[in-house]
C-alpha atoms as a PDB file:
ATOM      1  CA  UNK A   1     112.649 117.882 103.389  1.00  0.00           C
ATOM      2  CA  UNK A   2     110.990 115.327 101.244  1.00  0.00           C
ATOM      3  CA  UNK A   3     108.435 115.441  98.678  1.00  0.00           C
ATOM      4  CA  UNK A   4     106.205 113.056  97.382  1.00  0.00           C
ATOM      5  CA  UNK A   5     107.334 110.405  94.684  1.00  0.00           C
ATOM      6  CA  UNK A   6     111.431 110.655  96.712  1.00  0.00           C
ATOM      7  CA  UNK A   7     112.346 106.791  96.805  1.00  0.00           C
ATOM      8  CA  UNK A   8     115.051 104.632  98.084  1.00  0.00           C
ATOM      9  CA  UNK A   9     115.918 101.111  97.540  1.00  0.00           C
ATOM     10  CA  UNK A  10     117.481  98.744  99.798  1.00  0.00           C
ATOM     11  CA  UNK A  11     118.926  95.234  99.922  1.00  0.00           C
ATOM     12  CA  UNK A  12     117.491  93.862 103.161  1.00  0.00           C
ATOM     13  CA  UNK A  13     120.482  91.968 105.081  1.00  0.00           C
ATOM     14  CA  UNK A  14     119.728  88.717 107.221  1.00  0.00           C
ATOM     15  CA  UNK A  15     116.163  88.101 105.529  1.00  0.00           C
ATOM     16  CA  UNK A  16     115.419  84.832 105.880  1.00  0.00           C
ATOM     17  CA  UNK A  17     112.048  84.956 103.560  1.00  0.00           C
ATOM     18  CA  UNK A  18     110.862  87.168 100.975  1.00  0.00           C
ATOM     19  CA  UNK A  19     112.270  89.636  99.046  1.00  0.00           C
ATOM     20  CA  UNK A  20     115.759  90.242  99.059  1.00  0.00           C
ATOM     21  CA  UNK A  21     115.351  94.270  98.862  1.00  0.00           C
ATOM     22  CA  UNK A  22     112.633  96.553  98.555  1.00  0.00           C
ATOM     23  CA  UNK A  23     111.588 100.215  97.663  1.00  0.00           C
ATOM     24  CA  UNK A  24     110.681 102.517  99.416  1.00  0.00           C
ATOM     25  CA  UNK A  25     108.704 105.432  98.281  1.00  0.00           C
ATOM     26  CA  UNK A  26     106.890 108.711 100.187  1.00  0.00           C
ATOM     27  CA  UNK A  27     103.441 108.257  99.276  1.00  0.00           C
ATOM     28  CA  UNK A  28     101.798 111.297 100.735  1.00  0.00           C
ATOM     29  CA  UNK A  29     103.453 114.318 102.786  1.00  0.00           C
ATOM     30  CA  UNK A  30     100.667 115.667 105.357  1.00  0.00           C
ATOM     31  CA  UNK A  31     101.230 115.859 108.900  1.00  0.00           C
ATOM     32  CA  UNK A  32     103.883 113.308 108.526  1.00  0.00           C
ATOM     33  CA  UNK A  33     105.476 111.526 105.726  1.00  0.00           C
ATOM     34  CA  UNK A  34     103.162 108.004 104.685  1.00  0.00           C
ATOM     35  CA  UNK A  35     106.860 105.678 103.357  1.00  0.00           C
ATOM     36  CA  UNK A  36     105.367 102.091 101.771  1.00  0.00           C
ATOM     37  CA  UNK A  37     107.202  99.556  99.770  1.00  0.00           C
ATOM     38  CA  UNK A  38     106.340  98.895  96.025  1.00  0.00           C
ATOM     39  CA  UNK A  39     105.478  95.307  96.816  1.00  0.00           C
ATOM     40  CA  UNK A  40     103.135  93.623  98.895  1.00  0.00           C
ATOM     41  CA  UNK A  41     105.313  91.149 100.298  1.00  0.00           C
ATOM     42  CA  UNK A  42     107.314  93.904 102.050  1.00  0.00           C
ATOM     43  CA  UNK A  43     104.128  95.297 103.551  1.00  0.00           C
ATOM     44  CA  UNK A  44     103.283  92.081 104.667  1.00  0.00           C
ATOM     45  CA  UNK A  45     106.452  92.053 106.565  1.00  0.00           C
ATOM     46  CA  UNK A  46     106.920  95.360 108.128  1.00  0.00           C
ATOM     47  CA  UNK A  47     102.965  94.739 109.077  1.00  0.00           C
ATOM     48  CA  UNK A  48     104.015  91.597 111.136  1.00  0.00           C
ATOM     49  CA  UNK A  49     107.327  92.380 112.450  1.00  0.00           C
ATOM     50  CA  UNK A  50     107.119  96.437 112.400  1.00  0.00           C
ATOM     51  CA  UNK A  51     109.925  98.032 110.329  1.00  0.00           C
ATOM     52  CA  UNK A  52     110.687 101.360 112.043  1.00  0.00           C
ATOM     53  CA  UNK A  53     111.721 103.460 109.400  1.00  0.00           C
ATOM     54  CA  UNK A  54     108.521 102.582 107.178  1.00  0.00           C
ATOM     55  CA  UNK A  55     105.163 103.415 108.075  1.00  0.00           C
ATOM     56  CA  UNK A  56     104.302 107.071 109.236  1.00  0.00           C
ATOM     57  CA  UNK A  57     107.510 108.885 109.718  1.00  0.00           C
ATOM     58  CA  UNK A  58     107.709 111.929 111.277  1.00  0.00           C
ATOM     59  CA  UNK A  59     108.251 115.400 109.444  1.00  0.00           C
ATOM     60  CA  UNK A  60     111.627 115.278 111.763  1.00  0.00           C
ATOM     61  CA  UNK A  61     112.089 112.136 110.741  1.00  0.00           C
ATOM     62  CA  UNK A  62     110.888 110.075 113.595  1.00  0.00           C
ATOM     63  CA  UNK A  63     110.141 106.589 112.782  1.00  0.00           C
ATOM     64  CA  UNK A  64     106.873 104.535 113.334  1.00  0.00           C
ATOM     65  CA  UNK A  65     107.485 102.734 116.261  1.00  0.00           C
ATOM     66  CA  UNK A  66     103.989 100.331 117.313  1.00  0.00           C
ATOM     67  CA  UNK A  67     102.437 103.727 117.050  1.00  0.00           C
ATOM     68  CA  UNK A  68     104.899 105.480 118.986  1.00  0.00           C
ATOM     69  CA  UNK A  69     108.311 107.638 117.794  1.00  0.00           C
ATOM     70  CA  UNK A  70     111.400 106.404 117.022  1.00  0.00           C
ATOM     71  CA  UNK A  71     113.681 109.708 117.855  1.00  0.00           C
ATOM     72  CA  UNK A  72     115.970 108.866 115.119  1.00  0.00           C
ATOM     73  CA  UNK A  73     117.494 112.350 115.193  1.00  0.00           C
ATOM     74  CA  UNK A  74     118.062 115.392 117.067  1.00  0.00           C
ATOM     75  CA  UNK A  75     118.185 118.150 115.020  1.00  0.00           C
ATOM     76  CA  UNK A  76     120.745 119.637 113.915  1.00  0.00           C
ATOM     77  CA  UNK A  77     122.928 117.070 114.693  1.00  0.00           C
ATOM     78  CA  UNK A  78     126.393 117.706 116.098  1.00  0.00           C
ATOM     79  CA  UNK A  79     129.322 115.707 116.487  1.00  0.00           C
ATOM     80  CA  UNK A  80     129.516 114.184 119.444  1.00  0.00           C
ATOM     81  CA  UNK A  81     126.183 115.369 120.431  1.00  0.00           C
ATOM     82  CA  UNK A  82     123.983 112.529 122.209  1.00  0.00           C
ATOM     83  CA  UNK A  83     119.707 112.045 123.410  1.00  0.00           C
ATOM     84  CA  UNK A  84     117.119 109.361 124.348  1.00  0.00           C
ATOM     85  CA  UNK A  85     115.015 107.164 122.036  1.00  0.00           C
ATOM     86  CA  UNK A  86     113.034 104.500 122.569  1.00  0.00           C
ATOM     87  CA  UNK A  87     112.744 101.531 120.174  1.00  0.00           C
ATOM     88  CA  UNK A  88     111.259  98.581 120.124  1.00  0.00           C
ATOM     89  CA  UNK A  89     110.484  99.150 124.119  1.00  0.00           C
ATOM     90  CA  UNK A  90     113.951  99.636 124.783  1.00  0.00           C
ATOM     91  CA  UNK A  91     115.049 103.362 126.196  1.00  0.00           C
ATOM     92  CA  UNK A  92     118.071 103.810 124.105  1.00  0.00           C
ATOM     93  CA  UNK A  93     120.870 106.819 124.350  1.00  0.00           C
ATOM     94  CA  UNK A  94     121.982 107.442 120.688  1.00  0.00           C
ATOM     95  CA  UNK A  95     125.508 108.912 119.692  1.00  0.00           C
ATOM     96  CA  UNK A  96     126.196 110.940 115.995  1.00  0.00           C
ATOM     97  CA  UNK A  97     129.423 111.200 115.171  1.00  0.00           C
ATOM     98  CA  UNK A  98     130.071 113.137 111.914  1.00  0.00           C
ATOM     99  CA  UNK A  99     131.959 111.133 109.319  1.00  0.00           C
ATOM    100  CA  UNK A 100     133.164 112.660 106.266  1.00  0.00           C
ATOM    101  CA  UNK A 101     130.294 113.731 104.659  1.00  0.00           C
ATOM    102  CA  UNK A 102     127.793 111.022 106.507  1.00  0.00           C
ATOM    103  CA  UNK A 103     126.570 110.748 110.339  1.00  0.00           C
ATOM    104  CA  UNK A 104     126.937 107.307 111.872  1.00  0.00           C
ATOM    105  CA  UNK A 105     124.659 106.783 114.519  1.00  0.00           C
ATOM    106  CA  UNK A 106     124.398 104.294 117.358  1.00  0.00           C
ATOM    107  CA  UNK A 107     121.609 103.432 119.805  1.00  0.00           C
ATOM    108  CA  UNK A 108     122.644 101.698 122.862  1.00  0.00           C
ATOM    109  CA  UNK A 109     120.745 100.748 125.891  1.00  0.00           C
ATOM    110  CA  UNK A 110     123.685 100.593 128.517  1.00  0.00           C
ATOM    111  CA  UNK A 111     126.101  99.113 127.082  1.00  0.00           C
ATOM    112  CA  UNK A 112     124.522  96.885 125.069  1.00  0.00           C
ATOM    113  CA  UNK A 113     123.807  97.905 121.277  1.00  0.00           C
ATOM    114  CA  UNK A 114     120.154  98.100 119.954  1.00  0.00           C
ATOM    115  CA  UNK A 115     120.889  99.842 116.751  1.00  0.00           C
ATOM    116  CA  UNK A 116     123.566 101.253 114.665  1.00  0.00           C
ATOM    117  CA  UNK A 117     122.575 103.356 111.616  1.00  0.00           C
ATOM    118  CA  UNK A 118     123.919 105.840 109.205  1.00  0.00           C
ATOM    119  CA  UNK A 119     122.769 109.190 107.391  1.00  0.00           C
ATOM    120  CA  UNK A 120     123.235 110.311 104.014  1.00  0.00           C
ATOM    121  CA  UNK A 121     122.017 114.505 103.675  1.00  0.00           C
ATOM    122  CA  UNK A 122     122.519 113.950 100.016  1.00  0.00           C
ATOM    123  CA  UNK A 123     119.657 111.290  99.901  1.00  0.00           C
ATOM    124  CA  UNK A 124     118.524 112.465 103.261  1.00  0.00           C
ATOM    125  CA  UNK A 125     118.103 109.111 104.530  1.00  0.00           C
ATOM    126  CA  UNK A 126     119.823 106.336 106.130  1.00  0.00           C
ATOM    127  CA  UNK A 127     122.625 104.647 103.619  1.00  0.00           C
ATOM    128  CA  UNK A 128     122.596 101.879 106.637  1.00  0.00           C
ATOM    129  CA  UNK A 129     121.085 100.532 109.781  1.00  0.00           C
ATOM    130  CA  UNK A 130     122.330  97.364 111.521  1.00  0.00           C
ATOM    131  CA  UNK A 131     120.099  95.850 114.291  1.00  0.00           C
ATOM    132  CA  UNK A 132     121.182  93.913 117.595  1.00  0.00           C
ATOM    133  CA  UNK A 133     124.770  93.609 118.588  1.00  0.00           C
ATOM    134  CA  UNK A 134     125.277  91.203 116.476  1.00  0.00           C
ATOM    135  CA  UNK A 135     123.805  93.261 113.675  1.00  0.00           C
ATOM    136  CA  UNK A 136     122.458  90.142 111.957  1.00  0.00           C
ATOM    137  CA  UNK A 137     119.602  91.807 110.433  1.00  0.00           C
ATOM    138  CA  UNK A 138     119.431  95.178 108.169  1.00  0.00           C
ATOM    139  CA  UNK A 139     119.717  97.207 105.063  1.00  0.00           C
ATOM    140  CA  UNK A 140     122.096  98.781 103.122  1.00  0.00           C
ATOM    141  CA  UNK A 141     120.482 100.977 100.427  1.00  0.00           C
ATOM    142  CA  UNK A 142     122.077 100.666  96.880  1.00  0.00           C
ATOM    143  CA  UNK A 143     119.695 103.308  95.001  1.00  0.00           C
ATOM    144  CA  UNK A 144     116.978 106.725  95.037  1.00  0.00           C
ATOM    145  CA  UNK A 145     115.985 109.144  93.550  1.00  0.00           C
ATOM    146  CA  UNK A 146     112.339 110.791  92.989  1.00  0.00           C
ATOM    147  CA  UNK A 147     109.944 111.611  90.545  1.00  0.00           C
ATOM    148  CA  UNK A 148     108.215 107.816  91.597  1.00  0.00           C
ATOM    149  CA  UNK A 149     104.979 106.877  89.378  1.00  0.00           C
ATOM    150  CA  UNK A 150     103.389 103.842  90.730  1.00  0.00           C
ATOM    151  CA  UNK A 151     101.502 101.697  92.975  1.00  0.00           C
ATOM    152  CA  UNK A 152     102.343 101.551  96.501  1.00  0.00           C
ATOM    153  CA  UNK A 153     101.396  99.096  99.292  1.00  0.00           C
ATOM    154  CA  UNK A 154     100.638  98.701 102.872  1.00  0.00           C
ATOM    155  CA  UNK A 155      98.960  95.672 104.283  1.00  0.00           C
ATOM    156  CA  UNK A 156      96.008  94.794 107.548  1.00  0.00           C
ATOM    157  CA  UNK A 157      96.366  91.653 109.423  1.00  0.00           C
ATOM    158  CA  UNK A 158      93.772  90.016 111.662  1.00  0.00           C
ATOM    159  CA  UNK A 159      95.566  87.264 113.881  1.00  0.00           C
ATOM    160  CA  UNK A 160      93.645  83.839 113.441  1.00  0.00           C
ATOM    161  CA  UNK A 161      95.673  81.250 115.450  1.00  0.00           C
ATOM    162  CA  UNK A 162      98.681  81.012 117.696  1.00  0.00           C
ATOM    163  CA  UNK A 163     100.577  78.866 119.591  1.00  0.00           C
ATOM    164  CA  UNK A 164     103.334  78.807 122.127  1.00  0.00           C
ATOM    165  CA  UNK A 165     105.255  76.226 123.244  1.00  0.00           C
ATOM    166  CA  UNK A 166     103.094  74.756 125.870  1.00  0.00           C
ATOM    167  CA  UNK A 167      99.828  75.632 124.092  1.00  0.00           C
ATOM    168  CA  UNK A 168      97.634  73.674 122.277  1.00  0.00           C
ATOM    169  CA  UNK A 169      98.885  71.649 119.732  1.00  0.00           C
ATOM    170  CA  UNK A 170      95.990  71.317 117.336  1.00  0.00           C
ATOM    171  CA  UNK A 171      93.124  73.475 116.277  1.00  0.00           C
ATOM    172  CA  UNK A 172      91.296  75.527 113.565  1.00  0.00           C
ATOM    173  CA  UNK A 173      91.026  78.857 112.645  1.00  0.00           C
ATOM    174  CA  UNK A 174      88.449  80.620 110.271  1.00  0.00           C
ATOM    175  CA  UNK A 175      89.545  82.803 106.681  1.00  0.00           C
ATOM    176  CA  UNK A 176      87.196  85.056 105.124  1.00  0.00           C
ATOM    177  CA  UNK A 177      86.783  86.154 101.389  1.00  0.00           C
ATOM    178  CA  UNK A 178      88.175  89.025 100.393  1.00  0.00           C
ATOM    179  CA  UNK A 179      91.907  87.937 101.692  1.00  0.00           C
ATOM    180  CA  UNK A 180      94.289  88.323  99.786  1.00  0.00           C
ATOM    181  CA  UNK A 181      97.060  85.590 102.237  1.00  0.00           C
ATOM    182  CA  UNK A 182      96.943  84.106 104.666  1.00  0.00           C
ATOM    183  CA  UNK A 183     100.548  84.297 106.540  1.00  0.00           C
ATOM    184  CA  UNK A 184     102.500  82.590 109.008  1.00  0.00           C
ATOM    185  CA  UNK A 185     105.165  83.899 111.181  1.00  0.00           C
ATOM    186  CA  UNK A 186     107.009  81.740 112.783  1.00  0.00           C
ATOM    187  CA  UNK A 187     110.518  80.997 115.264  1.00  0.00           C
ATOM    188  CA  UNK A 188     112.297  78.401 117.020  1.00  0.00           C
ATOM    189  CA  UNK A 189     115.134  77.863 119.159  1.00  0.00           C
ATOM    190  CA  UNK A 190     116.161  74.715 121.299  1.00  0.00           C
ATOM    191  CA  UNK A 191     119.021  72.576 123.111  1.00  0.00           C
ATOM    192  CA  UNK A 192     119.825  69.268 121.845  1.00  0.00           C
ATOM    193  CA  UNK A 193     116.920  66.631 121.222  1.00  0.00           C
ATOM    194  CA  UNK A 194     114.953  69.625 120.551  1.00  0.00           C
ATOM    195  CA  UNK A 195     112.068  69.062 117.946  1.00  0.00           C
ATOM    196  CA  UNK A 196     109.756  71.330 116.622  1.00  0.00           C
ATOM    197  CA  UNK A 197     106.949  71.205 113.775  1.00  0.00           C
ATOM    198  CA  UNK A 198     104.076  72.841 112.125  1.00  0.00           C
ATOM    199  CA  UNK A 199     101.481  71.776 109.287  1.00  0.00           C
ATOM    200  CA  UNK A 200      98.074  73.978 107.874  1.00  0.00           C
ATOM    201  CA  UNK A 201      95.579  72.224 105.699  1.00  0.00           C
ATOM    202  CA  UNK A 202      93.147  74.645 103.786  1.00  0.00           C
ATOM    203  CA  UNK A 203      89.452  74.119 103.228  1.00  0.00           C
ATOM    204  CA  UNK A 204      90.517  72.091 100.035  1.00  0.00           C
ATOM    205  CA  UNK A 205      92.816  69.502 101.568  1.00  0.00           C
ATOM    206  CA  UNK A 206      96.185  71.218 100.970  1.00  0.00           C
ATOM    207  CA  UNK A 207      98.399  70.850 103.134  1.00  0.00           C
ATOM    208  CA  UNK A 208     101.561  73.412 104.182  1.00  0.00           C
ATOM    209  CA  UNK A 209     104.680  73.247 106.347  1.00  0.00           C
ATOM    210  CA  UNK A 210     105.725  76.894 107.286  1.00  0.00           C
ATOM    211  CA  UNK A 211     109.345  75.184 107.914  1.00  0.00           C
ATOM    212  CA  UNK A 212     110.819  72.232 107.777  1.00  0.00           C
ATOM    213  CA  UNK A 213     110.375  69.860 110.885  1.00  0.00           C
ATOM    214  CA  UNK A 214     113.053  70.951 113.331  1.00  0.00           C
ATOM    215  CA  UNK A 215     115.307  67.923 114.928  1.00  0.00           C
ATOM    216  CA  UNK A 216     118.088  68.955 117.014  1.00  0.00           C
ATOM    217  CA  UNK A 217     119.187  65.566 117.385  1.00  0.00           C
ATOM    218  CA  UNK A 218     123.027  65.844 118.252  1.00  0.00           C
ATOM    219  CA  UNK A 219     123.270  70.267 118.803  1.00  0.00           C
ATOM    220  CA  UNK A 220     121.584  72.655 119.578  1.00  0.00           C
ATOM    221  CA  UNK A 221     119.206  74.621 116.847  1.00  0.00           C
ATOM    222  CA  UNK A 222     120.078  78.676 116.776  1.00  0.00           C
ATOM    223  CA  UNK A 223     117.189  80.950 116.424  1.00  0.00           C
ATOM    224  CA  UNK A 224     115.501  80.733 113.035  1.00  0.00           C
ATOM    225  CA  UNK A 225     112.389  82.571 111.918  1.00  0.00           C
ATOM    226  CA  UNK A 226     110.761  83.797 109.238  1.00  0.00           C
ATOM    227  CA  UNK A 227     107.310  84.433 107.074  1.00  0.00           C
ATOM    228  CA  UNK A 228     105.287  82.200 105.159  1.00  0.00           C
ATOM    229  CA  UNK A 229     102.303  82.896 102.690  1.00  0.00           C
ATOM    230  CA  UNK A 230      99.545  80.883 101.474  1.00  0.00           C
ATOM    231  CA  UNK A 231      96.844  81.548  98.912  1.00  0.00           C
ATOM    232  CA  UNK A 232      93.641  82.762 101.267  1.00  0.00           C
ATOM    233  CA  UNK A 233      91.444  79.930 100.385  1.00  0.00           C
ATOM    234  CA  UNK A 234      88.223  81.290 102.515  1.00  0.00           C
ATOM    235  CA  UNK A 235      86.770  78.812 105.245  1.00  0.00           C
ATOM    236  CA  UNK A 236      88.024  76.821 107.952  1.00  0.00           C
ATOM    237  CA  UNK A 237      91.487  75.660 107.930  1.00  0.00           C
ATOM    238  CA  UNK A 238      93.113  73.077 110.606  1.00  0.00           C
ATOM    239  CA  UNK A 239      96.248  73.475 111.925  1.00  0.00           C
ATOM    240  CA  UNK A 240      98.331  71.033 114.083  1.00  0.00           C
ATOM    241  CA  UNK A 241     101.980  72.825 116.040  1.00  0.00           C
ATOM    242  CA  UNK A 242     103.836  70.330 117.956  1.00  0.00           C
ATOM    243  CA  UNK A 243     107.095  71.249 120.048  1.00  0.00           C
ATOM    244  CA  UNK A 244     109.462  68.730 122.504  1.00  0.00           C
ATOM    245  CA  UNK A 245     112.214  68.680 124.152  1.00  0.00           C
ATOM    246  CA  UNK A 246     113.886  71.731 125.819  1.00  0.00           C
ATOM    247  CA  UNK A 247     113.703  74.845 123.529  1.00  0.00           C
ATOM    248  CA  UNK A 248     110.582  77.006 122.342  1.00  0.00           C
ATOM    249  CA  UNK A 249     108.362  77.523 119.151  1.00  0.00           C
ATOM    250  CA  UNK A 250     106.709  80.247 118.098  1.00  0.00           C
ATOM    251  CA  UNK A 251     103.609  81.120 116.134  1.00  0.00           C
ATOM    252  CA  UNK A 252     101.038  83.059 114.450  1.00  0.00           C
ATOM    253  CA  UNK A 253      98.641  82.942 111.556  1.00  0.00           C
ATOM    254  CA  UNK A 254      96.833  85.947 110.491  1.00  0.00           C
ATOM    255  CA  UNK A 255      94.604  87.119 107.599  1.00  0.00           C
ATOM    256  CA  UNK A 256      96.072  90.104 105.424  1.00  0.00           C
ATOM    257  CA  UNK A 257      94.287  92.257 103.322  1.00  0.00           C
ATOM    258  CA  UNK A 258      96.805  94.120 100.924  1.00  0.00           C
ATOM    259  CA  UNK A 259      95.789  97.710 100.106  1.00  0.00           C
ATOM    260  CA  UNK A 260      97.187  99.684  96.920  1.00  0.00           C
ATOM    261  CA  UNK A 261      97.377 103.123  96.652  1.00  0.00           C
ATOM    262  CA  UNK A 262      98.973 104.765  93.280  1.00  0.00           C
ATOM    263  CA  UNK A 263     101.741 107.541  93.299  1.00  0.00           C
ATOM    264  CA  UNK A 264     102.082 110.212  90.917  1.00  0.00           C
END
């Protein structure tokens, strides 16, 4: 169904860092299709958070799912016609119905929606996928094509810190050379009075604030997250995570190693 070089480019919907769209491209077509991003930052994030349709997709067009399948489709699809997929850890039933000339698609674990996504056979891809009922977060592609020459990334990540809410508020963790970030994903969430900070300082005295110091002083702070990147000075960095009040913080530090592979 695809070949290699086939590429589609989406705006990303709900981001909260990085890029505001990205490329994808099929980078080899073995026993499954290898889909990476043209940029690194993109790898970085569907490294830490694990994007579903990127990665190793199946030849049926299964997604990459923590290394498990995403049963995106059943083919051929039918309208009306309904099966079981599990995403993200959640057993899902998913619905097509046939739309004009797309499929819209919906993933729902009772009655509760997981994901909601739609299926172009002209570009033989999804056009759309919303996640969560609220479907805050997503893309909506706006270009492909093939015939891609390039470079291609993925990314490795080697967790060096993290902290809870609860945990240990202060401590150290060690970068090596050869890094090419060091990155920081982070969330947060509280009731009123809630307060929540971080701060890094690298092996050469600068210092970093992932986000800004959280004070729910008078409401209460909605979920925010997101990904920060730092240049991988190697050595021993310190890191200090504070959280009070009722509410919870979130985070991780890890070491990436960006790896670029060239198409066509």
């Amino acid at each position: 169904m695809w070949e290699v070089g086939d590429w589609w480019t989406y705006n990303l919907v709900g981001s909260t860092s990085g890029p505001s769209s990205m490329t994808l491209v099929v980078a080899t077509v073995a026993g499954t299709y290898e889909v990476r991003p043209t940029d690194n930052r993109s790898a970085l994030r569907e490294t830490l958070v694990d994007l579903s349709f990127v990665g190793n997709i199946g030849l049926d067009l299964s997604g990459d799912d923590a290394g498990s399948r995403a049963r995106f489709f059943d083919w051929p699809l039918e309208d009306g016609k309904s099966w079981g997929m599990t995403i993200d850890g959640r057993s899902t039933r998913v619905t097509a119905k046939l739309n004009k000339q797309v499929w819209d698609l919906v993933a729902r674990e009772g009655n509760q929606t997981v994901v909601k996504y739609t299926y172009d056979p002209k570009v033989k891809w999804f056009t759309r996928v919303r996640f969560g009922a609220d479907e805050a977060f997503g893309v909506d592609m706006n270009r492909a094509g093939n015939g891609f020459v390039g470079d291609v990334f993925s990314s490795t990540a080697t967790e060096r810190y993290s902290y809870t809410t609860g945990g240990t508020a202060a401590g150290s963790f060690t970068i090596n050379p050869g890094a090419s970030v060091v990155a920081v994903l982070w969330a947060y969430q509280g009731g009123p009075n809630f307060a929540a900070s971080a701060r890094l300082v690298d092996p050469k005295g600068g210092a970093f604030e992932p986000f800004p110091t959280a004070n729910c002083v008078q409401a209460a702070c909605v979920r925010k997250d997101g990904i920060a990147t730092y240049n991988s000075v190697p050595g021993n960095w310190a890191v200090n995570t504070d959280a009070a009040g009722t509410g919870s913080l979130f985070l991780k530090v890890y070491e990436v190693v960006d790896v670029r592979k060239r198409v066509g």
